[in-house]
PDB file of N, CA and C in Angstrom:
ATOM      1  N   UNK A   1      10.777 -44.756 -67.652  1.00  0.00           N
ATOM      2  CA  UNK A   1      11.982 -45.536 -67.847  1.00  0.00           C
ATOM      3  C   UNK A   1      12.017 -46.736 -66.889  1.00  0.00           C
ATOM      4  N   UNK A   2      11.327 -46.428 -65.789  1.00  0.00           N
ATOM      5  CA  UNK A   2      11.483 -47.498 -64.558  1.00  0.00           C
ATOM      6  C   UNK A   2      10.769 -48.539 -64.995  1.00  0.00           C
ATOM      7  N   UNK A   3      10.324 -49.557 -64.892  1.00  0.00           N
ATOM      8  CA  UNK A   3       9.744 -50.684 -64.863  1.00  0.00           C
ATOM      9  C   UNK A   3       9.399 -51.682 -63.370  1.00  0.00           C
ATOM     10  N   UNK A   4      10.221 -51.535 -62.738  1.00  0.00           N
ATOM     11  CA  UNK A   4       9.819 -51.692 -60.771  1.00  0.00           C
ATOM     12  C   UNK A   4       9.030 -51.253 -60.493  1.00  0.00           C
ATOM     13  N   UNK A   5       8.262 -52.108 -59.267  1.00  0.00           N
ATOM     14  CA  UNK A   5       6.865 -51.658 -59.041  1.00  0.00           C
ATOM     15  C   UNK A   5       7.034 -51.679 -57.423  1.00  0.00           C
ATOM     16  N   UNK A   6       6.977 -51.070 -56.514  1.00  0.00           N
ATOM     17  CA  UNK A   6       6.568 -49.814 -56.805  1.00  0.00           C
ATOM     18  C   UNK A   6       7.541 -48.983 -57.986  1.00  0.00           C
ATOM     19  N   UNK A   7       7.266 -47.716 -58.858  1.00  0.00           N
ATOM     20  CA  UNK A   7       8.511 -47.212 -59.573  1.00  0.00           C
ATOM     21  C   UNK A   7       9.976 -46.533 -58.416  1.00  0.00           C
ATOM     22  N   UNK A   8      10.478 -46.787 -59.017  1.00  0.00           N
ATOM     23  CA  UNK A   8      12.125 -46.090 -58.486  1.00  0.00           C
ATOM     24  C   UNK A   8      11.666 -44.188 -58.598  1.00  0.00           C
ATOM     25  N   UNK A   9      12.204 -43.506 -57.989  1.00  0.00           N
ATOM     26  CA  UNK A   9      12.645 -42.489 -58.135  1.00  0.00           C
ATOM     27  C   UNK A   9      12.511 -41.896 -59.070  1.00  0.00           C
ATOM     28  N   UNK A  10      12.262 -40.721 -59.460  1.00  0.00           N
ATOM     29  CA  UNK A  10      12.652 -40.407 -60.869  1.00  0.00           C
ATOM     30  C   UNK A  10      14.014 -39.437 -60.139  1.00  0.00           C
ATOM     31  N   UNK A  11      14.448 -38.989 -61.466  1.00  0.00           N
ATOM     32  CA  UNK A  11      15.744 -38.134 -61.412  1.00  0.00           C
ATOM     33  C   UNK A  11      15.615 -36.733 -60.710  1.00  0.00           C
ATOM     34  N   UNK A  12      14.437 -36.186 -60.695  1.00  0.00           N
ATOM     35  CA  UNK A  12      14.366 -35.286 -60.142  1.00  0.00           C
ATOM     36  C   UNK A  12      13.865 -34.786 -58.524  1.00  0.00           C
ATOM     37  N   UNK A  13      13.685 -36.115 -58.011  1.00  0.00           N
ATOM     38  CA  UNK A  13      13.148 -35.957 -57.025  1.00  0.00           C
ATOM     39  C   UNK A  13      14.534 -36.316 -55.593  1.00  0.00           C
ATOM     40  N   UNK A  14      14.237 -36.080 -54.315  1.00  0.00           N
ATOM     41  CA  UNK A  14      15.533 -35.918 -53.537  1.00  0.00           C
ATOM     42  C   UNK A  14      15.783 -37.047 -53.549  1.00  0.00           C
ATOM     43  N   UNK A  15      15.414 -38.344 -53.341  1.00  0.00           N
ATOM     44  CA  UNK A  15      16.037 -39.620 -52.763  1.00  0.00           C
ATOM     45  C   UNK A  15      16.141 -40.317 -54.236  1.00  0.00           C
ATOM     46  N   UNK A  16      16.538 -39.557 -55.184  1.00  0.00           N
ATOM     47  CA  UNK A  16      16.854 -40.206 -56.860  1.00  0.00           C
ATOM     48  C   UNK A  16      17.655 -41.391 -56.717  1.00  0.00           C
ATOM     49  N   UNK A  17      18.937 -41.444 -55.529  1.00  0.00           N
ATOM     50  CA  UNK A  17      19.718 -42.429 -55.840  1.00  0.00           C
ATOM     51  C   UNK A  17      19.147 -43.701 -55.302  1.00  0.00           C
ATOM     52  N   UNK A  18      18.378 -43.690 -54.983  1.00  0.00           N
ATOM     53  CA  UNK A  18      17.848 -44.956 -54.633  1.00  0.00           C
ATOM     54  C   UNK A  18      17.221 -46.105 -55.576  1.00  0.00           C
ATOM     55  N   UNK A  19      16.899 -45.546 -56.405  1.00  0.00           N
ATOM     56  CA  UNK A  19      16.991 -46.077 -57.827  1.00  0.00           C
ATOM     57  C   UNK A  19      17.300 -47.386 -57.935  1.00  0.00           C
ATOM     58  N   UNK A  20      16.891 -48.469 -58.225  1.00  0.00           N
ATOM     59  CA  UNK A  20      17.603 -49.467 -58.906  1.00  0.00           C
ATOM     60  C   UNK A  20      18.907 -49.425 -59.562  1.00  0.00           C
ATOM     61  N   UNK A  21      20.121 -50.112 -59.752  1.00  0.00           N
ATOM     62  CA  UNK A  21      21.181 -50.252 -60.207  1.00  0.00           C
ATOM     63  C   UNK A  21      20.947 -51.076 -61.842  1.00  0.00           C
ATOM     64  N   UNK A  22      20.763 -50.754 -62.801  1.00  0.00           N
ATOM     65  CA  UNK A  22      20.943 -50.736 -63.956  1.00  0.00           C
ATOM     66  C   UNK A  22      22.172 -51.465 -64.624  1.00  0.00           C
ATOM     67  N   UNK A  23      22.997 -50.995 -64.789  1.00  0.00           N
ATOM     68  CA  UNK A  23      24.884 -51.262 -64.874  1.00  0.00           C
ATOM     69  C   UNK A  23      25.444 -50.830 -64.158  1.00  0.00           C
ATOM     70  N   UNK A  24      26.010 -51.438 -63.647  1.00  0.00           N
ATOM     71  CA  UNK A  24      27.688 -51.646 -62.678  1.00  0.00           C
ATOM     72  C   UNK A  24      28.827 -51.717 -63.352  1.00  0.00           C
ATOM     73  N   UNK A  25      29.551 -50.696 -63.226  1.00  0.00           N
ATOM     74  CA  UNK A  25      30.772 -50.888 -63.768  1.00  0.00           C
ATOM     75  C   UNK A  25      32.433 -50.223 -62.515  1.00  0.00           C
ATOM     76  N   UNK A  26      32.345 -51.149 -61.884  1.00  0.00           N
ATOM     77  CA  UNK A  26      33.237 -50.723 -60.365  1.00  0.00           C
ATOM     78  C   UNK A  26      34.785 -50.832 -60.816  1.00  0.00           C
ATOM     79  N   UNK A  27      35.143 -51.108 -61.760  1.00  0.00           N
ATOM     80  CA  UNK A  27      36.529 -51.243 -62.714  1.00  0.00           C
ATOM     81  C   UNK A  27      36.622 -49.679 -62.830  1.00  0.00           C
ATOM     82  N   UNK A  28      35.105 -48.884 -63.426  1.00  0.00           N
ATOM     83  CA  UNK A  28      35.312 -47.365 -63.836  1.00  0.00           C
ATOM     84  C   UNK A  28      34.997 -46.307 -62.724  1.00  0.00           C
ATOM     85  N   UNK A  29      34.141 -46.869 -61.972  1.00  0.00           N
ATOM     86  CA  UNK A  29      33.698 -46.479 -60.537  1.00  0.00           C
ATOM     87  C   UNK A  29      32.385 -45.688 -60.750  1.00  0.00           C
ATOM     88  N   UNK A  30      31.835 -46.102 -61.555  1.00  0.00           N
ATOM     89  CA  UNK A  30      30.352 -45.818 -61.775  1.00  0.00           C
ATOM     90  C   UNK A  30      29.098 -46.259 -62.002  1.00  0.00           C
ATOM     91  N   UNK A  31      28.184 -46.223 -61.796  1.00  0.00           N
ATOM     92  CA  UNK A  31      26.791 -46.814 -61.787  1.00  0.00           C
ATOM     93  C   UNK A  31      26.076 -46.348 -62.553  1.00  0.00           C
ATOM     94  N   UNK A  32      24.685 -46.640 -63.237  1.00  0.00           N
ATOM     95  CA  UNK A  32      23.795 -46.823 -64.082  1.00  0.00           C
ATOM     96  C   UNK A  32      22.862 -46.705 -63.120  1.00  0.00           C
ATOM     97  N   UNK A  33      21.924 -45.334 -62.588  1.00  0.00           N
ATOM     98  CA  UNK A  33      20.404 -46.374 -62.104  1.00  0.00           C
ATOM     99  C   UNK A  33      19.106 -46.068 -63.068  1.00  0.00           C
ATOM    100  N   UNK A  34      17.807 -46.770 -62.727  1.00  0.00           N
ATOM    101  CA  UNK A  34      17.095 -46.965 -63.980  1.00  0.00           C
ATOM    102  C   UNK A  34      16.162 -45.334 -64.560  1.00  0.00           C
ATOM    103  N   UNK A  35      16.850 -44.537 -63.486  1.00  0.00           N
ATOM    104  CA  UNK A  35      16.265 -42.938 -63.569  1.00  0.00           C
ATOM    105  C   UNK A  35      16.979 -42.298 -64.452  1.00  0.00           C
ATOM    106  N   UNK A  36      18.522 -43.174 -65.169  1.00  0.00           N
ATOM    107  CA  UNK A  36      18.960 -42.346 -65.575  1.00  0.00           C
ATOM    108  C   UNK A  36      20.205 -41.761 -65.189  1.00  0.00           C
ATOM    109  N   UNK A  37      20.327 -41.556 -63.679  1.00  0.00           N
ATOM    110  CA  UNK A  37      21.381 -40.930 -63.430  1.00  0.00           C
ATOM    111  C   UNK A  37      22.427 -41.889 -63.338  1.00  0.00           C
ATOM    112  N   UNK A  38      23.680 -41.548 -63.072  1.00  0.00           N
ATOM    113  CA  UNK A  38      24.542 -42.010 -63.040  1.00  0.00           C
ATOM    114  C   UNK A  38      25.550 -41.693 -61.411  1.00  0.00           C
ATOM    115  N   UNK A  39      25.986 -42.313 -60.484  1.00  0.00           N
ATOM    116  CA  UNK A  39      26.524 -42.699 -59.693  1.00  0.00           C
ATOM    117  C   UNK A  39      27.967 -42.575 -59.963  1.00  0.00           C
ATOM    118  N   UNK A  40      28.327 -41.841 -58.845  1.00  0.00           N
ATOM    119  CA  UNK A  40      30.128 -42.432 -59.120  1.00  0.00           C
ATOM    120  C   UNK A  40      30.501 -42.483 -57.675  1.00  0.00           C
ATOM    121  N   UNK A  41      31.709 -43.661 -57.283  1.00  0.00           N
ATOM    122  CA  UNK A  41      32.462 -44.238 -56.240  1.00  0.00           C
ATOM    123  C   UNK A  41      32.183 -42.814 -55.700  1.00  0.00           C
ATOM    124  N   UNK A  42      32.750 -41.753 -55.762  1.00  0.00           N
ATOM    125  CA  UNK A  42      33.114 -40.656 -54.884  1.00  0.00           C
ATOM    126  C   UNK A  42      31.984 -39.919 -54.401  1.00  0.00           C
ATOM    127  N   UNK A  43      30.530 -40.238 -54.592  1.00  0.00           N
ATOM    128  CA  UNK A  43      29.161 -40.183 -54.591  1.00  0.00           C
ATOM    129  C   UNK A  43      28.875 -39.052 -55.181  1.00  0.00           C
ATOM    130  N   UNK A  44      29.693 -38.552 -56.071  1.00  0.00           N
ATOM    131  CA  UNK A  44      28.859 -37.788 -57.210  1.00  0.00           C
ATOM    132  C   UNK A  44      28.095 -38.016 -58.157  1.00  0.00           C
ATOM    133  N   UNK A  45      27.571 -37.471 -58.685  1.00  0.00           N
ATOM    134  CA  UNK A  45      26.012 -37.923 -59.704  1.00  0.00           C
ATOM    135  C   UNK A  45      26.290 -36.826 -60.865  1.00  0.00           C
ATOM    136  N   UNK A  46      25.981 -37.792 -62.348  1.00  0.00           N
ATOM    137  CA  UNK A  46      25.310 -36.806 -63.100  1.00  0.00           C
ATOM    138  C   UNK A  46      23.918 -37.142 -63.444  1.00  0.00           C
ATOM    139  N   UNK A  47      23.428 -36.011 -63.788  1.00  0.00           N
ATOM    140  CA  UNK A  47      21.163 -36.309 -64.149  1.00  0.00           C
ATOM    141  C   UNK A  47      21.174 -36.396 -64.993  1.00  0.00           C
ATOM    142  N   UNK A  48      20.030 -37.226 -65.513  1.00  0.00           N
ATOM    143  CA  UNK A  48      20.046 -37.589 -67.159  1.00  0.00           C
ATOM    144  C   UNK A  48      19.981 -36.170 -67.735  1.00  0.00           C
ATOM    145  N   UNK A  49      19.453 -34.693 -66.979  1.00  0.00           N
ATOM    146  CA  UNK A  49      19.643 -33.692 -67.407  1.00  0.00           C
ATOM    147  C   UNK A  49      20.949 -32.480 -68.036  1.00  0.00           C
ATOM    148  N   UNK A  50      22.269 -33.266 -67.451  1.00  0.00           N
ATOM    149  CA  UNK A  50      23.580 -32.892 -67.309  1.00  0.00           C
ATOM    150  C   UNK A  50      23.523 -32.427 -66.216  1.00  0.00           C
ATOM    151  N   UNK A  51      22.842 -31.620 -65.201  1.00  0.00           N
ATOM    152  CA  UNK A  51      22.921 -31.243 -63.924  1.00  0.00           C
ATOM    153  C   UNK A  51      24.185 -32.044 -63.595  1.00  0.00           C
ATOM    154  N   UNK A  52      24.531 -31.661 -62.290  1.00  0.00           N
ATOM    155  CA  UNK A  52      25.563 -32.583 -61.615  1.00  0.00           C
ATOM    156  C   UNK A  52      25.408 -32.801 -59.941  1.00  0.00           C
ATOM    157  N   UNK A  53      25.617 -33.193 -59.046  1.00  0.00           N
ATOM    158  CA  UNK A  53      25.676 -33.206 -57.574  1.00  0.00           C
ATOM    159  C   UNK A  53      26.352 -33.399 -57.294  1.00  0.00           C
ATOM    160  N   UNK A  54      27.558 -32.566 -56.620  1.00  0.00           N
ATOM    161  CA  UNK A  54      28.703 -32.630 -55.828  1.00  0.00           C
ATOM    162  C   UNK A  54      29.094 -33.578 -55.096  1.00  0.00           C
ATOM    163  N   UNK A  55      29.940 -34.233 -54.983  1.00  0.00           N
ATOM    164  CA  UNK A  55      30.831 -35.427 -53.382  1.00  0.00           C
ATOM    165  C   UNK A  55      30.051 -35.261 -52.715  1.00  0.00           C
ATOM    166  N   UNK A  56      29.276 -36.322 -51.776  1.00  0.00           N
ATOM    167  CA  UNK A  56      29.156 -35.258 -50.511  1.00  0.00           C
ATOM    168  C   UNK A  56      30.162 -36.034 -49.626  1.00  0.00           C
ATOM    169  N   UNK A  57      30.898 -35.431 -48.958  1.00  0.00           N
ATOM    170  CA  UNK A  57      32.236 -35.940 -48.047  1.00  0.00           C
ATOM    171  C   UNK A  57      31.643 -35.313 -46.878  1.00  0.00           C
ATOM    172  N   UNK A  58      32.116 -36.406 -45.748  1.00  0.00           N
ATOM    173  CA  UNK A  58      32.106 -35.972 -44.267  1.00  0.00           C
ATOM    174  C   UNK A  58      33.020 -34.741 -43.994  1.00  0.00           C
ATOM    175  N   UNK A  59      32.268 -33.823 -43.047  1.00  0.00           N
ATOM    176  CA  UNK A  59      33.263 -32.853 -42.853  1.00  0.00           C
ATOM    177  C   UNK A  59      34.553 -33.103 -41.940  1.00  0.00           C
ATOM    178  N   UNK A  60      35.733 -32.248 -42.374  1.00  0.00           N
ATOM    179  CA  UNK A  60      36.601 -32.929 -41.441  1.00  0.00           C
ATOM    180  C   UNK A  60      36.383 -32.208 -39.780  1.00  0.00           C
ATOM    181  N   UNK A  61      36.596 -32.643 -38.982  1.00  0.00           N
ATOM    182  CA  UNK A  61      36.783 -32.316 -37.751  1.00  0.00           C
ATOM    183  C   UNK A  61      38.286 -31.963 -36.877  1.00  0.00           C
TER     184      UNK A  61
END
């Protein structure tokens, strides 16, 4: 799917979000990268697989 050279990430690997940005859409609070996954403001992810990855939020102290 990637086309960047070196390639981006694929979806399954740990540093996926690093990915190139694809579509931006910050009106909906979500991202496009070229792996597929999808980004959201609150740094959750879905995988082009449906998988999902939780917020990750600072813990409170």
């Amino acid at each position: 799917m990637c086309s960047h050279q070196p390639p981006c990430p694929t979806a399954d690997s740990a540093d996926h979000d690093a990915a190139h940005t694809v579509a931006f859409h910050p009106e909906q609070g979500w991202s496009l990268l070229c792996n597929g996954a999808v980004v959201f403001d609150d740094t959750g992810e879905l995988l082009p697989d449906g998988r999902t990855v939780a917020p990750r939020r600072p813990a409170l102290v």
